[in-house]
Protein backbone atom coordinates (compact mmCIF):
# COMPACT_ATOMS: atom_id res chain seq x y z
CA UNK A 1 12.49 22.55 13.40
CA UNK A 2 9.15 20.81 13.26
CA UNK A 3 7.93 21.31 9.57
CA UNK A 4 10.79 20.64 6.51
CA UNK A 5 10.59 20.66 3.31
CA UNK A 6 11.44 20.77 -0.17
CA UNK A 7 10.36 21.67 -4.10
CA UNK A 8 10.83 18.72 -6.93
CA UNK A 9 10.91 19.16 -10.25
CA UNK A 10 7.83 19.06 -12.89
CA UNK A 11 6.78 15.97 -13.54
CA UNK A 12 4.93 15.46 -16.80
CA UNK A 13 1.97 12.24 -17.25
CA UNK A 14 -0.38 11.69 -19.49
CA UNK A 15 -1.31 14.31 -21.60
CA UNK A 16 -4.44 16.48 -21.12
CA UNK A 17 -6.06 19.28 -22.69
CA UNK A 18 -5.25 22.69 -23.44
CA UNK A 19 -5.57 24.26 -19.56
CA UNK A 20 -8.25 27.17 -18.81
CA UNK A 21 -7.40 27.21 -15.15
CA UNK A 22 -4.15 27.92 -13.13
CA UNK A 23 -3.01 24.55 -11.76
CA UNK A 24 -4.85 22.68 -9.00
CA UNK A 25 -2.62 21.93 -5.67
CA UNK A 26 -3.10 18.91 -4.38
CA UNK A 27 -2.10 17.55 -0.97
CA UNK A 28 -1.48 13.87 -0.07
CA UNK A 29 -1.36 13.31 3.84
CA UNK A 30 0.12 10.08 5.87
CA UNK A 31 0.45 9.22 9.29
CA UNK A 32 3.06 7.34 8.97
CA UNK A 33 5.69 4.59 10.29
CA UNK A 34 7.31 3.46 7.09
CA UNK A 35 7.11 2.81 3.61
CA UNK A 36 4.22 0.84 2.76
CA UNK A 37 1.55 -0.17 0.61
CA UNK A 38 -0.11 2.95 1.19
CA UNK A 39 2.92 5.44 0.44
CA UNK A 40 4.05 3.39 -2.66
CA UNK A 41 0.51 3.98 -3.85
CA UNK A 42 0.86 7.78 -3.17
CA UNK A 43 4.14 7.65 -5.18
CA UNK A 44 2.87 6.05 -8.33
CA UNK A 45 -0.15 8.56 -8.10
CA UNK A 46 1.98 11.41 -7.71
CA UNK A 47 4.28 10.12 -10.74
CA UNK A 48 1.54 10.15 -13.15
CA UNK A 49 -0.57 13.23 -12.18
CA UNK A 50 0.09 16.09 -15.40
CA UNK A 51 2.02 18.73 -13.88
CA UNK A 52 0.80 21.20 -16.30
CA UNK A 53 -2.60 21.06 -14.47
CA UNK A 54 -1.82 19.68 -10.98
CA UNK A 55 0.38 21.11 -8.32
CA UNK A 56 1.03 17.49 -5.69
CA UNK A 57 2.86 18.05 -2.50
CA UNK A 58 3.02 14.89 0.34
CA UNK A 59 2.82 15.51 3.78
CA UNK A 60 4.14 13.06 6.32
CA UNK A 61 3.33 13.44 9.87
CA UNK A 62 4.88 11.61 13.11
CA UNK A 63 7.87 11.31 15.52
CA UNK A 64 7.80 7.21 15.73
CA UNK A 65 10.83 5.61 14.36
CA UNK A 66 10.50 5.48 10.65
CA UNK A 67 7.80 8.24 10.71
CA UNK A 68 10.31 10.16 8.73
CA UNK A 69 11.55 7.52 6.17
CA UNK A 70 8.39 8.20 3.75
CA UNK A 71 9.62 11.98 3.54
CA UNK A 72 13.11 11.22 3.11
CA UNK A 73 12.15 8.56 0.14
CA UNK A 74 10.28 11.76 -1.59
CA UNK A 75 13.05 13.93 -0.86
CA UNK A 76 15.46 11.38 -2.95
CA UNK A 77 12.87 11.08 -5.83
CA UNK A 78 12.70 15.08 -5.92
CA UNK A 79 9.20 15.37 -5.29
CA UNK A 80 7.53 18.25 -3.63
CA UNK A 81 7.15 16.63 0.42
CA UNK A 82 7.20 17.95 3.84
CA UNK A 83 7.33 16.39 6.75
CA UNK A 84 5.71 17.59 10.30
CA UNK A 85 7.48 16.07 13.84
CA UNK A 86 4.52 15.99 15.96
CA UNK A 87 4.60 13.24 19.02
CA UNK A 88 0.71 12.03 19.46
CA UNK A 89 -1.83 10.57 18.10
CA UNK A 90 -4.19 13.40 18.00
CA UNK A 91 -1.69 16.80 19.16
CA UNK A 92 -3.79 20.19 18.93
CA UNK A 93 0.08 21.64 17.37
CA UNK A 94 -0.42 19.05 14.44
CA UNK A 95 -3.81 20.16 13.41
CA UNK A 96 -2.48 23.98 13.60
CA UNK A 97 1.13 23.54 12.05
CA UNK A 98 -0.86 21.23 9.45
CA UNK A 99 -3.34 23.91 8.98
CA UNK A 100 -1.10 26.54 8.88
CA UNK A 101 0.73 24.55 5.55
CA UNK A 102 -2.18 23.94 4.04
CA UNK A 103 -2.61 27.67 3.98
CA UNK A 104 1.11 28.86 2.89
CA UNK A 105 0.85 26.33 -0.03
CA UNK A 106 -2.74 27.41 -1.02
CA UNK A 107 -4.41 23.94 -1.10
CA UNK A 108 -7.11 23.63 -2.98
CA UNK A 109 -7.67 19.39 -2.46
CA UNK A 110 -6.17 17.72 0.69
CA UNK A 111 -6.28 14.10 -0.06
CA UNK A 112 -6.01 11.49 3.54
CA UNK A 113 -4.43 8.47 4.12
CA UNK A 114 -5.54 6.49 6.99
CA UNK A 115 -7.31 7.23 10.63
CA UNK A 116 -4.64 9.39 11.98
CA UNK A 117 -4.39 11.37 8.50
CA UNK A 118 -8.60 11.56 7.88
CA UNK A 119 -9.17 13.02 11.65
CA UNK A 120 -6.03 15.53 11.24
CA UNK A 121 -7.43 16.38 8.00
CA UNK A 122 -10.77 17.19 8.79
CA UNK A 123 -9.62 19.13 11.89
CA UNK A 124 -7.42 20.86 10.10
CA UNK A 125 -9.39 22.42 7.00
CA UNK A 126 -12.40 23.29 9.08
CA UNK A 127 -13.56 26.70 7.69
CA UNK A 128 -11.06 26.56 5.27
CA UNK A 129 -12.00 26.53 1.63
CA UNK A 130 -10.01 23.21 0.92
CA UNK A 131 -11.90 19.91 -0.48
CA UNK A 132 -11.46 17.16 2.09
CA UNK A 133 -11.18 13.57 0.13
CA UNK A 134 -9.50 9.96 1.43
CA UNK A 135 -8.54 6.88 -0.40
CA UNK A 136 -9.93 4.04 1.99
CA UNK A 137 -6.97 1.45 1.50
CA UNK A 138 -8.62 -1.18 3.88
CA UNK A 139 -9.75 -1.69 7.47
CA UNK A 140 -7.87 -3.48 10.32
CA UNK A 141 -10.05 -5.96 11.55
CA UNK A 142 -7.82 -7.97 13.04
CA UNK A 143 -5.24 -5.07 14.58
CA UNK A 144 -7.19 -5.28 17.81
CA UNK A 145 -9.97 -2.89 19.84
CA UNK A 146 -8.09 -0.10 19.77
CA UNK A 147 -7.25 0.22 16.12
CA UNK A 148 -11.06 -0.97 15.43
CA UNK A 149 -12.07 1.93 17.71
CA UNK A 150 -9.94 4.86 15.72
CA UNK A 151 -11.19 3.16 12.52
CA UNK A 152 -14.30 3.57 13.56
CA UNK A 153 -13.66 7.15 14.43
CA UNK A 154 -12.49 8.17 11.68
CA UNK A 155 -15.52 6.95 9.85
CA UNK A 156 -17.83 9.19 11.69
CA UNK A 157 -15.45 12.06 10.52
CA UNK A 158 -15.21 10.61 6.86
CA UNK A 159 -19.23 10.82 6.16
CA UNK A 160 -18.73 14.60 5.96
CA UNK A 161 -15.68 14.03 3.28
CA UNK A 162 -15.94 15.68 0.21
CA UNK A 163 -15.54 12.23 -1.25
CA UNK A 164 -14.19 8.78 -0.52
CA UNK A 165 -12.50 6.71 -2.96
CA UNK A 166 -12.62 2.74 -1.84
CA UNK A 167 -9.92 0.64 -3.87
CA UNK A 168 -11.87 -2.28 -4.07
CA UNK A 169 -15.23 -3.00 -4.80
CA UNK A 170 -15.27 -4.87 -1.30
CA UNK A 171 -14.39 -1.84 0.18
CA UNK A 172 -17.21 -0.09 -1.45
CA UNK A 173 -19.91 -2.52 -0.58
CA UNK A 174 -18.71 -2.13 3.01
CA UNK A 175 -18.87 1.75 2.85
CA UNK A 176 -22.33 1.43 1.75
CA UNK A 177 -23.59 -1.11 4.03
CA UNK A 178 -22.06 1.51 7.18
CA UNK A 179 -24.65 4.19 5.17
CA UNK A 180 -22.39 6.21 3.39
CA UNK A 181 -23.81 8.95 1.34
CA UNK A 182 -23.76 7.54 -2.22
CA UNK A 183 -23.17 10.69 -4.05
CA UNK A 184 -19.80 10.81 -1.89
CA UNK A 185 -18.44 7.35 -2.70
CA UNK A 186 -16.52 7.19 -6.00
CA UNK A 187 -14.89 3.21 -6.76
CA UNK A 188 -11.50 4.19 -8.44
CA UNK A 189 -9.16 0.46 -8.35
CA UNK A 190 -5.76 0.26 -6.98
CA UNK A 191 -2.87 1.03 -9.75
CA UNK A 192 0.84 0.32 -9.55
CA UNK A 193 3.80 1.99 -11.28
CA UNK A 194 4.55 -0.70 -13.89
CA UNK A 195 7.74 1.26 -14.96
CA UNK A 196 9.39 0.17 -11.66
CA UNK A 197 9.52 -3.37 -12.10
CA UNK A 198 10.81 -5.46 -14.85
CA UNK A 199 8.70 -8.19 -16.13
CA UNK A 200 11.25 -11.24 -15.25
CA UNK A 201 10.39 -14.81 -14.45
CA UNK A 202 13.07 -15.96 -12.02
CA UNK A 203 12.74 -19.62 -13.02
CA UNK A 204 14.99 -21.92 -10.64
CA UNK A 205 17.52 -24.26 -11.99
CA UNK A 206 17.61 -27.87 -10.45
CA UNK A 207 19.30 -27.37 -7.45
CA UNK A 208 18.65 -23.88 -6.95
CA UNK A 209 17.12 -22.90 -3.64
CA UNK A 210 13.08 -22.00 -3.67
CA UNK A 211 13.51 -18.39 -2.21
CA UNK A 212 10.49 -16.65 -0.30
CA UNK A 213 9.46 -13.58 -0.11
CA UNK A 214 7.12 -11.62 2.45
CA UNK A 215 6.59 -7.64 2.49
CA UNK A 216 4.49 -6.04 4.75
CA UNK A 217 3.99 -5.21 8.42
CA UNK A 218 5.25 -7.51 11.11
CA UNK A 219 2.81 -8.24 12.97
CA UNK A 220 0.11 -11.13 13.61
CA UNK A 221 -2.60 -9.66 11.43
CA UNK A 222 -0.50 -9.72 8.38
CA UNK A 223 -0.22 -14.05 8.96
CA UNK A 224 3.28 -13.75 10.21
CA UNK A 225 2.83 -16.52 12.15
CA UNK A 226 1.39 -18.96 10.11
CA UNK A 227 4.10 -18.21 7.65
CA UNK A 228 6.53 -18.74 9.51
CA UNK A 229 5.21 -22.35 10.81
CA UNK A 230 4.25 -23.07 7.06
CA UNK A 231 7.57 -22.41 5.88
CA UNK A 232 9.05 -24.89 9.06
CA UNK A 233 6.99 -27.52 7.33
CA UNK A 234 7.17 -27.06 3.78
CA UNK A 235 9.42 -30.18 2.31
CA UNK A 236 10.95 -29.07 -1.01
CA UNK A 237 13.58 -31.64 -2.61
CA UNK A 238 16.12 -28.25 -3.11
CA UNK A 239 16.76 -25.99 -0.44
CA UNK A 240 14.33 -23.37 0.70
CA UNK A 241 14.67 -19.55 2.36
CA UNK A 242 12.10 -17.12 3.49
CA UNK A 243 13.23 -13.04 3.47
CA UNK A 244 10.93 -11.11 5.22
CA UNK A 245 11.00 -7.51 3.84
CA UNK A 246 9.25 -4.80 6.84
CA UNK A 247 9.05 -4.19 10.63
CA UNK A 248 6.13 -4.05 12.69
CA UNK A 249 5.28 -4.75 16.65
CA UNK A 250 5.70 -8.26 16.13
CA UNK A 251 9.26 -8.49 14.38
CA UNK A 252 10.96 -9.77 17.84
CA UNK A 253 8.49 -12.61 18.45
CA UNK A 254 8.97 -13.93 14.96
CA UNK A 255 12.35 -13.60 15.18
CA UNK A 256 11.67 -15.75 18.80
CA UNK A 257 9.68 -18.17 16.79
CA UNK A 258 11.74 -18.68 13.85
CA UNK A 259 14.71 -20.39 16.57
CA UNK A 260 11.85 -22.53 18.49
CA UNK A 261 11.13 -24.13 15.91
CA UNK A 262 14.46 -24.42 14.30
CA UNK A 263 14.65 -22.58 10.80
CA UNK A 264 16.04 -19.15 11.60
CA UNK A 265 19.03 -20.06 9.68
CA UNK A 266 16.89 -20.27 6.24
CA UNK A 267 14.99 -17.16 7.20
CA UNK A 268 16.19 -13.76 6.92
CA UNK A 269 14.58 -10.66 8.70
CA UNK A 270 15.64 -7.14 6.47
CA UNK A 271 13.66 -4.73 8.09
CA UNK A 272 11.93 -2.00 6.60
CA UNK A 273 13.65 -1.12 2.53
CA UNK A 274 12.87 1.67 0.12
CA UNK A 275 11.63 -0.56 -2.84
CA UNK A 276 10.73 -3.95 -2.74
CA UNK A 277 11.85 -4.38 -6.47
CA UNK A 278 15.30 -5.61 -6.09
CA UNK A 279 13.63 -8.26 -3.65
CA UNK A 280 10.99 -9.48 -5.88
CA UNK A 281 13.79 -10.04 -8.60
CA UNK A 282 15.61 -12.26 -6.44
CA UNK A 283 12.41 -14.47 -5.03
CA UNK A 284 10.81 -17.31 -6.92
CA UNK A 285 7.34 -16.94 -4.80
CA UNK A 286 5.42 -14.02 -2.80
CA UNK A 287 3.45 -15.33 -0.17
CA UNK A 288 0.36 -12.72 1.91
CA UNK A 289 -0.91 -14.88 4.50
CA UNK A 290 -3.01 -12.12 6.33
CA UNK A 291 -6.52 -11.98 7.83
CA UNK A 292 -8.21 -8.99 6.41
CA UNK A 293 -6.51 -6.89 3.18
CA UNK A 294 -8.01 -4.02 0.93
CA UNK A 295 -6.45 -4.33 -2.00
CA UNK A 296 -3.37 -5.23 -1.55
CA UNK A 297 -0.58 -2.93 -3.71
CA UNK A 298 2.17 -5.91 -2.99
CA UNK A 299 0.15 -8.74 -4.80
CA UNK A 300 0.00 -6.12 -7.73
CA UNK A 301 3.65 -5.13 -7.32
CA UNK A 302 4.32 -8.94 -7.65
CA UNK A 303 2.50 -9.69 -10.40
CA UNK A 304 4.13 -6.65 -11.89
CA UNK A 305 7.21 -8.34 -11.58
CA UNK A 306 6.57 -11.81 -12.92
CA UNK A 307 6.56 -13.36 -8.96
CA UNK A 308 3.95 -16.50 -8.87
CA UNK A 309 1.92 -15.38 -5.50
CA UNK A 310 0.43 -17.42 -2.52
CA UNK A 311 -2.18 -15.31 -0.50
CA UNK A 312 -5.14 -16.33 1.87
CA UNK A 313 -8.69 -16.38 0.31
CA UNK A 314 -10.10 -13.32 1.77
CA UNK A 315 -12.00 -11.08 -0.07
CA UNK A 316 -9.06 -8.20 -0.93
CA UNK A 317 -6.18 -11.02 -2.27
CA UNK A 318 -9.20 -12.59 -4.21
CA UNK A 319 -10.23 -9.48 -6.25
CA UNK A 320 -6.41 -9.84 -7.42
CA UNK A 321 -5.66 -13.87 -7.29
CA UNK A 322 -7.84 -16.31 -8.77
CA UNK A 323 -6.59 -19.28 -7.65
CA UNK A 324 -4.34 -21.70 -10.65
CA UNK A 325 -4.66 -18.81 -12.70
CA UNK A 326 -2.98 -15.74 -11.23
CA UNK A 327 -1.56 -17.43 -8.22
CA UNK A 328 -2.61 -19.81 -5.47
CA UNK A 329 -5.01 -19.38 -2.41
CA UNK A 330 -4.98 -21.29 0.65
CA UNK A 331 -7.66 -20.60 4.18
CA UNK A 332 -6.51 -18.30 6.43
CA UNK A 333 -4.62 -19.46 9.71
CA UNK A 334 -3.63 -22.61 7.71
CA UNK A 335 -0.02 -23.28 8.12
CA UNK A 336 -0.03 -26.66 6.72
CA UNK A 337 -2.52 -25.11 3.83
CA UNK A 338 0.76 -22.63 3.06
CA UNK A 339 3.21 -25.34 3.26
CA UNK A 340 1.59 -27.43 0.23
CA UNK A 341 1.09 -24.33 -1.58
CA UNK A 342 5.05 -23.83 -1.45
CA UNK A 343 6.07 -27.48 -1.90
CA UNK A 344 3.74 -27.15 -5.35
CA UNK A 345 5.28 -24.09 -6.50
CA UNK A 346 8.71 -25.69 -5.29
CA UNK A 347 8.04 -28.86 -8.04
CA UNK A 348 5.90 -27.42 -10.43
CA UNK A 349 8.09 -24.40 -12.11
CA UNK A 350 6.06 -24.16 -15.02
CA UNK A 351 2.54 -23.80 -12.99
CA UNK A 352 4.16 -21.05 -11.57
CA UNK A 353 5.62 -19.68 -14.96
CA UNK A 354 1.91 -19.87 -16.46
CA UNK A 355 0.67 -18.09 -13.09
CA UNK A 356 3.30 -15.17 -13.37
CA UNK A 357 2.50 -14.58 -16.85
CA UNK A 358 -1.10 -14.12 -16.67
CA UNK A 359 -0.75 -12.28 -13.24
CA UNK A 360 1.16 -9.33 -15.31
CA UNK A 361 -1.47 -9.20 -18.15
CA UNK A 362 -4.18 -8.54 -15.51
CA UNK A 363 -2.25 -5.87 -14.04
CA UNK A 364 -1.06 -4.15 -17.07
CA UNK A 365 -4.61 -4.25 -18.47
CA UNK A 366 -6.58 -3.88 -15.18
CA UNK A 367 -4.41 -2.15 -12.51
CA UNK A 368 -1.61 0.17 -14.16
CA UNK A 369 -1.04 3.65 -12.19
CA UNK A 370 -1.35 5.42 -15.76
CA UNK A 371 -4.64 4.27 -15.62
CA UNK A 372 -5.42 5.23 -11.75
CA UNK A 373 -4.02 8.86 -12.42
CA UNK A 374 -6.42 9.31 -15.11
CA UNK A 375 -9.25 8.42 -12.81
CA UNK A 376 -8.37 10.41 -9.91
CA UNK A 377 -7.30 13.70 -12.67
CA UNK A 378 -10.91 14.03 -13.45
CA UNK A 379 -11.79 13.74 -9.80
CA UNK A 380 -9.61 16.23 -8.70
CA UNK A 381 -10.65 18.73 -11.87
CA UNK A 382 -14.56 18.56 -10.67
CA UNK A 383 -13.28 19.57 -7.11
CA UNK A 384 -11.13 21.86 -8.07
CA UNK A 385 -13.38 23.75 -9.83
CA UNK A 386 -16.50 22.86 -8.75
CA UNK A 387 -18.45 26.31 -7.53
């Protein structure tokens, strides 16, 4: 059985006007190995979008470990998902069983997530009467050639998008500079679910142990590294632990690295989890050492939940963290820079109260998923029914 799937129950957002049209059926579509920043921001989309007027279904697509974990996360919040097991990156029997559910669900919008997801999608809708759109989440620049080379295929295939929605307004700049059509490009910010995360300053008692936190892939591009050594030489006069939440090619050499250098008793790998709320509850700091970003949903989830963030100064953390105000920001592929940014959030609990606080006004003002849905419900209503 390659394609499963299931119906969820209306959802109801924000309210909208009286409709004159039957619903609109949207379809979100991932390439996926686990739940990430990507998927999260899916969910909170899906969440908010007015059933009354919008039909969503997610589509998950792979036969990697963990390809399947994004479906089975939709299935358990009852949400309308399917999930297709096709081995490859680019199988002819994906495009066809993905065209052939596009076409039993009567999709009017297919919405793409990522290389994989925007070639797949194009493929598949080809003489179809479906509106093609992505969300551009960010680029890997420092994944490799190969990943640099899909990337770069799938922006050939995204110029004949119905639209593209960058995240960022760094994104955008660097959609336009690669001469996308204007009329195509449409800047709608990054949202997160706000509901999901109590607003809770885990302030440490003397004595308590500074804990760490790290979500994201595993892997070199994400700073895992440098963490790691920063956290080896951070000097805090109460304990200190590091929890690294997500997998990724990388997770057995940081594992290797973490007993070199002598702290893999203080830090914990968890692998891949669900939600990263419970985590961010527990953690006093959030630190995103990586070398290229978007816009990254973690740093919002964080601030969401009253965790004082470390991140490098590249252009995606920045649009979120200004530094001493919303959180800290150290160079890129500075260990020691890391470490000092720890030992002051270590000593100086109420910098990092201040921090929190302000960090969850400027998401609950600036960055809420209410807000997001909104923007992408009249995006979808001028596709939908456009002529």
């Amino acid at each position: 059985m390659t394609i499963q799937g299931i119906k969820g129950k209306d959802q109801v957002g924000a309210a909208q006007p009286t409709l004159r049209y039957p619903r609109c059926r949207v379809a979100h579509l991932h390439s996926t190995l686990g739940v990430y920043g990507a998927e999260r921001w899916t969910l909170a989309l899906v969440k908010y979008l007015d059933r009354r007027e919008f039909e969503p279904i997610v589509i998950s697509i792979g036969t990697k470990p963990g390809a399947d974990a994004f479906f089975r996360l939709l299935m358990s919040e009852d949400m309308h998902a399917e999930h297709i097991a096709v081995p490859g990156r680019l199988n002819p029997r994906a495009v066809l069983q993905l065209r052939r559910l596009l076409l039993r669900h009567n999709i009017d919008i297919l919405h793409t997530h990522g290389f994989k997801a925007d070639v797949l999608g194009y493929l598949a809708t080809r003489k179809l009467s479906v509106r093609l759109v992505s969300s551009i989440h960010g680029w890997s620049a420092s994944e490799g050639l190969l990943i640099r080379v899909y990337e770069a295929i799938s922006r050939a295939f995204l110029k004949r998008f119905d639209r593209v929605y960058p995240l960022s307004p760094a994104l955008l700049e660097d959609l336009q500079a690669r001469k996308f059509c204007p009329t195509r490009l449409r800047l709608i910010l990054n949202g997160v679910d706000l509901s999901g995360f109590d607003y809770r300053f885990n302030k440490r008692r003397p004595g308590d142990a500074l804990s760490v936190l790290f979500v994201g892939r595993v892997c070199q591009p994400k700073g895992i590294y440098d963490l790691i050594r920063g956290f080896a030489e951070t000097r805090c006069s109460a304990p200190i632990r590091l929890t690294v939440a997500g997998d990724g090619p990388d997770r057995r050499e940081a594992e290797d690295l973490a007993r070199t250098i002598g702290v893999a008793d203080r830090v914990t790998f968890i692998g891949a989890v669900p939600s990263i709320a419970p985590y961010l509850l527990e953690s006093h700091v959030m630190v995103l050492p990586s070398y290229s970003e978007g816009i990254p949903r973690v740093v919002m989830e964080a601030f969401a939940a009253g965790v004082p963030v470390i991140g490098t100064a590249i252009p995606g953390i920045r649009q979120l963290v200004e530094h001493e105000i919303t959180g800290l920001l150290v160079p890129v592929g500075e260990p020691a820079s890391l470490a000092s940014a720890l030992e002051r959030i270590g000593k100086d609990p109420e910098l990092a109260q201040r921090m929190a606080s302000m960090a969850r006004q400027v998401v609950s003002e600036k960055f809420s998923a209410r807000r997001m849905a909104d923007d992408f419900q009249e995006e979808y209503r001028r596709l939908c029914y456009m002529a």
